[in-house]
Protein backbone atom coordinates (compact mmCIF):
# COMPACT_ATOMS: atom_id res chain seq x y z
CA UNK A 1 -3.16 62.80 28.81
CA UNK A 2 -0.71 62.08 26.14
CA UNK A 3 0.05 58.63 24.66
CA UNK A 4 3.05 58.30 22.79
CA UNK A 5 2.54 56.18 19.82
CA UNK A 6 4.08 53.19 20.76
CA UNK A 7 2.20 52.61 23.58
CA UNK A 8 -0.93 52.79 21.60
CA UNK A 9 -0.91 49.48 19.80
CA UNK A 10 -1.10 47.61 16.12
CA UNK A 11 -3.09 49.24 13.77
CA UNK A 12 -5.80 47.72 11.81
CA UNK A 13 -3.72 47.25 8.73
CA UNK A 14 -0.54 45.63 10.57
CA UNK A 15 -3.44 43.48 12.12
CA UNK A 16 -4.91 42.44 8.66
CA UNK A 17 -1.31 42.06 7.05
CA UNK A 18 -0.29 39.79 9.81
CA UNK A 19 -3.27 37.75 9.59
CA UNK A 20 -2.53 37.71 5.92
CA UNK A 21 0.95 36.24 6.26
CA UNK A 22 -0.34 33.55 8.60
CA UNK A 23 -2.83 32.74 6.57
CA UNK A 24 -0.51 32.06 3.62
CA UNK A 25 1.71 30.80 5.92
CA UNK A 26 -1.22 28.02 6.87
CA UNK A 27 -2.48 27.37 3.68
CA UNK A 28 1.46 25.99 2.48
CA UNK A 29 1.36 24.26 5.97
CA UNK A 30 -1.91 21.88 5.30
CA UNK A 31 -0.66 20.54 1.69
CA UNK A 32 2.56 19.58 2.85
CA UNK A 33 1.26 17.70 6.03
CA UNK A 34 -1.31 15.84 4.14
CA UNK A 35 1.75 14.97 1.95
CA UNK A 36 3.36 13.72 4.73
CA UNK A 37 1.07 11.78 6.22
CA UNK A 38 0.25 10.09 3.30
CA UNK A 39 3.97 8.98 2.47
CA UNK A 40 3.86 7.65 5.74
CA UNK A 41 0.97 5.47 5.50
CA UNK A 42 2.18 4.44 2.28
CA UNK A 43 5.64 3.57 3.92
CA UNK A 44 3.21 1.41 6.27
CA UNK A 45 1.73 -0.27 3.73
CA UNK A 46 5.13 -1.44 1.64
CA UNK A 47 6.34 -2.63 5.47
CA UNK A 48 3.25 -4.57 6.19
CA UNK A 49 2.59 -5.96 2.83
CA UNK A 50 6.28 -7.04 2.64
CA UNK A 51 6.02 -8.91 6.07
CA UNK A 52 2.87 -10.65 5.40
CA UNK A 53 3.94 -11.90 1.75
CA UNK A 54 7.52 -13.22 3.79
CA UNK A 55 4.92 -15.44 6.07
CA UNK A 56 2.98 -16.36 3.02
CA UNK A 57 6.52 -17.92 1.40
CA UNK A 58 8.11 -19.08 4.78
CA UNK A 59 5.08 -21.37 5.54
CA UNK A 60 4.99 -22.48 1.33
CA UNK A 61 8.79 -22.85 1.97
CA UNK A 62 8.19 -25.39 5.20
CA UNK A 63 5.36 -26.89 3.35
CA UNK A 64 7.90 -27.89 0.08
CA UNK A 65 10.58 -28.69 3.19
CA UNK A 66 7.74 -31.68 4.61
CA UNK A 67 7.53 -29.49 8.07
CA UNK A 68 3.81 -29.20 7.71
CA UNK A 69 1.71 -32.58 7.10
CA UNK A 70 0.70 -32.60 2.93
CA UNK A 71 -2.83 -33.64 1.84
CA UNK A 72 -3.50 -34.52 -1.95
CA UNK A 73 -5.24 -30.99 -2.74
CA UNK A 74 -3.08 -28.61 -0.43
CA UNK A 75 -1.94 -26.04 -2.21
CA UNK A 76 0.69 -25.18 0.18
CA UNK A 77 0.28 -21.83 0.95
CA UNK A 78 -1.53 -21.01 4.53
CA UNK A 79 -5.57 -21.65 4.84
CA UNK A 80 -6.10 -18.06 6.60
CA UNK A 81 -4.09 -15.00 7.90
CA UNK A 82 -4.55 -16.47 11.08
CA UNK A 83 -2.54 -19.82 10.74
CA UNK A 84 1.07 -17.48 10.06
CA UNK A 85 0.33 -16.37 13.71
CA UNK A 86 -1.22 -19.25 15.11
CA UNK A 87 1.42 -21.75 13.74
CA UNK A 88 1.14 -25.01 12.84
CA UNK A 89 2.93 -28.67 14.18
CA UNK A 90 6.53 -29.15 12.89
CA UNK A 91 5.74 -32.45 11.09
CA UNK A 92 9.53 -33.57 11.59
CA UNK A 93 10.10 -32.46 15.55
CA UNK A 94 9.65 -35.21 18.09
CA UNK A 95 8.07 -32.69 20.50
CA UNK A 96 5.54 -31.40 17.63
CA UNK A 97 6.93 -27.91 18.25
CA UNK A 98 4.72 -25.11 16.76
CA UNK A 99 6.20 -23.06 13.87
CA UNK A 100 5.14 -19.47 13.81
CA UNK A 101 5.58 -17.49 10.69
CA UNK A 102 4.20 -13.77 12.05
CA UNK A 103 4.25 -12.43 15.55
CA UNK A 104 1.00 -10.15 14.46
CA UNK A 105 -0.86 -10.04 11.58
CA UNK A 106 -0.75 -6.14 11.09
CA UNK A 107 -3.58 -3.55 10.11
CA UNK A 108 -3.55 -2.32 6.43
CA UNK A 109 -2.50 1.36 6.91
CA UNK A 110 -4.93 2.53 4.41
CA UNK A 111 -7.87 0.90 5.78
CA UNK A 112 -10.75 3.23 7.12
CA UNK A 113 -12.39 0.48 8.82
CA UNK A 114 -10.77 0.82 12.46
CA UNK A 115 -13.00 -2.01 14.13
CA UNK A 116 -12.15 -5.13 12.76
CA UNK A 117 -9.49 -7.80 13.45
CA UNK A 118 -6.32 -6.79 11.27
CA UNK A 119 -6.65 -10.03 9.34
CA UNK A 120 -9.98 -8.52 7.55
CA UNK A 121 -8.74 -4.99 6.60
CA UNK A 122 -7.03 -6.80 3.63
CA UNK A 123 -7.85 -8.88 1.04
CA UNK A 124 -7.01 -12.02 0.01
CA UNK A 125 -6.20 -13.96 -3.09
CA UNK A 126 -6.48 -17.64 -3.51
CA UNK A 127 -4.04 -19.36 -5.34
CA UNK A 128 -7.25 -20.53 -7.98
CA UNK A 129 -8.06 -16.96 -9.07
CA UNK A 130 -6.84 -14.89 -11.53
CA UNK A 131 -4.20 -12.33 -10.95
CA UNK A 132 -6.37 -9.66 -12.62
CA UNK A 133 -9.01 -10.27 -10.54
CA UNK A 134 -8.34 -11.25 -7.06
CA UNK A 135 -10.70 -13.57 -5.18
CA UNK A 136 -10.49 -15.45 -1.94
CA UNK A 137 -10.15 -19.40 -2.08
CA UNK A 138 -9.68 -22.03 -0.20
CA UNK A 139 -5.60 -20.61 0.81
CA UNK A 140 -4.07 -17.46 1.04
CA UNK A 141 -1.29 -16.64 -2.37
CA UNK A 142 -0.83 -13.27 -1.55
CA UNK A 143 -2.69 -10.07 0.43
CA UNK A 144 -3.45 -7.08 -1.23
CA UNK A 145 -5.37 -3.37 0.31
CA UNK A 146 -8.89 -3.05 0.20
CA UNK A 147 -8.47 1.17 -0.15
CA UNK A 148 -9.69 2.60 -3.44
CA UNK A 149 -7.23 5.53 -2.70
CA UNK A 150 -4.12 5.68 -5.06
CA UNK A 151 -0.90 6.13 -4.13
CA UNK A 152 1.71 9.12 -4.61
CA UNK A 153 3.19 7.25 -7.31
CA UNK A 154 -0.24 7.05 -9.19
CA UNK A 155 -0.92 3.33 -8.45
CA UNK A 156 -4.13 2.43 -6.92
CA UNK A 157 -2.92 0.56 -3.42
CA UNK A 158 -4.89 -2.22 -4.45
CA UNK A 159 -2.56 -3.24 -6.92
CA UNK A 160 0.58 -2.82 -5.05
């Protein structure tokens, strides 16, 4: 019987280079996709943290405005998370219509913890503490990420 060599097959060392090349190939691959993922989640982050600090001002803004009722010690910025979705009574509508100031509270992109409500993957700072070091109070000032990860612009998310 006689086999041309083409019919015959790859050789070891076209095998080897070609599993070489892919390899290489791979090992560009996995970088870059971790890259990319993480400029997404960061992305996330900047969207979410932007929408939540807009609630934060629109209810302060409707607190100033006399839409929600004042006590002596309010603040005027929201008691939890929960009250920008929840919504509180229009102090000046006949009807007491609610005023929303989120649809959804959403998740912090950078938070591992996968479980619980969105409003507790980020932290909070009262408007009491210091801006140095954030603490929750009685009222929410302004959200921040609970991830010890730091970003692609060599900011820890924590402080963005």
């Amino acid at each position: 019987m006689n086999v041309s060599r083409a019919m015959r097959g790859f050789t070891l060392i076209e095998l080897v280079v070609t599993v070489a090349i892919v390899g290489v190939l791979a090992g560009i691959a996995v970088p870059t996709v971790e890259l990319v993922v993480q400029r997404n989640n960061e992305q996330e982050l900047r969207a979410a943290l932007r929408e939540i600090r807009r609630g934060i001002d629109a209810y302060k803004q409707a607190f100033d405005e006399g839409r929600i009722l004042k006590s002596a010690d309010a603040s005027g910025y929201p008691p939890s998370l929960r009250v920008l979705v929840e919504g509180v009574d229009d102090a000046r509508s006949a009807q007491k219509r609610r005023i929303q100031f989120l649809r959804r509270i959403p998740r912090d992109p950078m938070s591992l913890d996968t479980g619980s409500p969105p409003e507790q993957t980020w932290g909070v700072r009262g408007y009491d503490s210091d801006a140095d070091e954030p603490s929750e109070g009685r009222d929410v000032f302004d959200v921040y990420s609970k991830s010890r990860s730091v970003g692609l612009n060599r900011v820890p998310h924590k402080q963005w």
